[in-house]
Protein backbone atom coordinates (compact mmCIF):
# COMPACT_ATOMS: atom_id res chain seq x y z
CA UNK A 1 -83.37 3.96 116.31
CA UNK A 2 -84.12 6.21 119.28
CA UNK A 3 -81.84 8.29 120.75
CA UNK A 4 -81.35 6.08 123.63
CA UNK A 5 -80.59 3.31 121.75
CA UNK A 6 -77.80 5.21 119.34
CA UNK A 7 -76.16 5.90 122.68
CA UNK A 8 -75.99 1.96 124.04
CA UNK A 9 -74.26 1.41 120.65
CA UNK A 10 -72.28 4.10 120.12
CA UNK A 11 -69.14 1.94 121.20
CA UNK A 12 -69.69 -1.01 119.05
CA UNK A 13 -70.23 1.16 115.88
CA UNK A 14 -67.19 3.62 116.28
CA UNK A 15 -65.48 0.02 116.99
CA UNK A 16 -66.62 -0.81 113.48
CA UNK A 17 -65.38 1.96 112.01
CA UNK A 18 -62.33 2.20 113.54
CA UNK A 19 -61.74 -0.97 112.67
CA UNK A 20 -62.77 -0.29 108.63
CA UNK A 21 -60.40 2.17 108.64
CA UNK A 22 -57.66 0.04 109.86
CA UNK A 23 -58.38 -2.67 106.95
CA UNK A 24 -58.48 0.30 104.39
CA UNK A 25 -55.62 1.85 105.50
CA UNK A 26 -52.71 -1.00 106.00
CA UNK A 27 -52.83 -1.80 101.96
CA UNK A 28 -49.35 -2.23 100.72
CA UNK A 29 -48.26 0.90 99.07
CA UNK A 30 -45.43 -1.32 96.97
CA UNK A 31 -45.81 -4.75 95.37
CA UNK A 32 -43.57 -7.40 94.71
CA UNK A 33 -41.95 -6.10 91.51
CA UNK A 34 -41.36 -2.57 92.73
CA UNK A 35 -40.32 -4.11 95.70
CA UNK A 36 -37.37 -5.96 93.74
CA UNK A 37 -36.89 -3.30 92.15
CA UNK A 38 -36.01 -0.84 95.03
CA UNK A 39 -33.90 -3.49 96.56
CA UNK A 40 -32.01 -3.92 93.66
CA UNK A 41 -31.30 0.06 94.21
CA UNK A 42 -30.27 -0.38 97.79
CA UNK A 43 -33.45 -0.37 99.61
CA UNK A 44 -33.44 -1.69 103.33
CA UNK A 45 -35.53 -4.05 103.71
CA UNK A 46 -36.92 -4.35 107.64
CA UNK A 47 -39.35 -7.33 108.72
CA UNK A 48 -41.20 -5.82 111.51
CA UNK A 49 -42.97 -8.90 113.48
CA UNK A 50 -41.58 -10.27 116.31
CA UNK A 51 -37.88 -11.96 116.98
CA UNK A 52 -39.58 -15.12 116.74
CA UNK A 53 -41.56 -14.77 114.08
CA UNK A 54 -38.51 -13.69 112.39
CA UNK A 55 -36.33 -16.54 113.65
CA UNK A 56 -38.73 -18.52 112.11
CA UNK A 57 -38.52 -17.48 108.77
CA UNK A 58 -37.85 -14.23 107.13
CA UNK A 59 -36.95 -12.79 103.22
CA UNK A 60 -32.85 -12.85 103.23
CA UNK A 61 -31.23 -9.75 103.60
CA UNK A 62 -33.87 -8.22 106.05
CA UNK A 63 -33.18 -6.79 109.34
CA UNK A 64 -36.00 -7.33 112.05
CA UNK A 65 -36.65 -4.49 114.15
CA UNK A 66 -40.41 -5.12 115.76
CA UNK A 67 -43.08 -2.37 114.87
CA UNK A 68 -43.21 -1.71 118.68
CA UNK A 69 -39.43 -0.88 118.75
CA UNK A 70 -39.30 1.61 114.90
CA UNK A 71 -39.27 4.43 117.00
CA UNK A 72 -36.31 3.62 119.59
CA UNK A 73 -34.13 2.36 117.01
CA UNK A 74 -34.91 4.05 113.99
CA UNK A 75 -31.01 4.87 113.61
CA UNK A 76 -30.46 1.43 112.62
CA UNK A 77 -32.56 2.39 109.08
CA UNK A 78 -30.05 3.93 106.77
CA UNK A 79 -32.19 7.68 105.98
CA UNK A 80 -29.91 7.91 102.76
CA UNK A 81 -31.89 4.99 101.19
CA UNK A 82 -35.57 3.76 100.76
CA UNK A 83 -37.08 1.90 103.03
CA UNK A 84 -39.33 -1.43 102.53
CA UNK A 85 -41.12 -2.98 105.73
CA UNK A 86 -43.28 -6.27 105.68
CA UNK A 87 -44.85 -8.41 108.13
CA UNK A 88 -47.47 -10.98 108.71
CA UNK A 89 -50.71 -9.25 107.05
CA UNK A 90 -49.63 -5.81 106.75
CA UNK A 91 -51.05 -4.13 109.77
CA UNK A 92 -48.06 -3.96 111.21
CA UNK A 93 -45.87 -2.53 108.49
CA UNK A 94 -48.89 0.41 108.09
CA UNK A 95 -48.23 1.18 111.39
CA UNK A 96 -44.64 1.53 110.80
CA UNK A 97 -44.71 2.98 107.50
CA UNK A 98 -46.74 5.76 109.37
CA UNK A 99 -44.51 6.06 112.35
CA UNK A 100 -41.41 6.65 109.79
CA UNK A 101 -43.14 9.09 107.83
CA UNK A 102 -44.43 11.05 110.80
CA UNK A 103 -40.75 11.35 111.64
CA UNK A 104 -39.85 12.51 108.85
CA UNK A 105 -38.63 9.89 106.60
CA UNK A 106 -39.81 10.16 102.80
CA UNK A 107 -38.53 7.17 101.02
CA UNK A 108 -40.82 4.80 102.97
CA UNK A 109 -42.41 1.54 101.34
CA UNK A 110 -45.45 -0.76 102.77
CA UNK A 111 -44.86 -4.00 101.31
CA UNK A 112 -48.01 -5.68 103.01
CA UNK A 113 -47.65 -9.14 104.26
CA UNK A 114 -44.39 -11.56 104.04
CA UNK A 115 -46.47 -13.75 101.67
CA UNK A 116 -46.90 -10.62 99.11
CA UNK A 117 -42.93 -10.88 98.29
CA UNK A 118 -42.15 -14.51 98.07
């Protein structure tokens, strides 16, 4: 590959590895039985997909505050217990696993995608 060419595709392959990244970094971080088990010991559990995609089906007992919104309203998360977000695939609860963390919050829990806990 000549220089040149490196160059015209230097986009498309820091796209690709960007996107690898992404993949390898939204894994859950808690599966389903450690999952029960921290709700059993208080946990909140927050679904962080959309109002709809809530309204159309969520695990009881979650609240729904969209992964776009953790920041605004993270005051509605209890920071006395541990915290357990889910969504559709798990990208979106990485992203808010990472945005509670970053502020500060320890007891944080990526449960991966919706289907992982039913």
């Amino acid at each position: 590959m000549t220089r040149d060419e490196f160059f015209r595709y230097a986009p498309l392959i820091a796209l690709v590895i960007f996107l690898g990244l992404k993949f390898f970094t939204s894994r859950p971080d808690a599966n389903a039985g450690q999952v029960r088990a921290l709700l059993q010991q208080g946990a909140t559990l927050v679904d962080v997909r959309s109002p709809g995609e809530f309204a159309s089906g969520h695990i009881d007992g979650a609240i729904n505050i969209p992964v776009d919104q953790i920041r605004a309203r993270m005051s509605e998360i209890p920071s006395a217990k541990p915290v357990v977000l889910y969504c559709r695939s798990g990208a979106r609860s990485a992203s808010a696993a990472q945005t509670l963390r970053s502020a500060g919050r320890a007891d944080v829990h990526n449960a991966g995608a919706m289907s992982n806990l039913q």
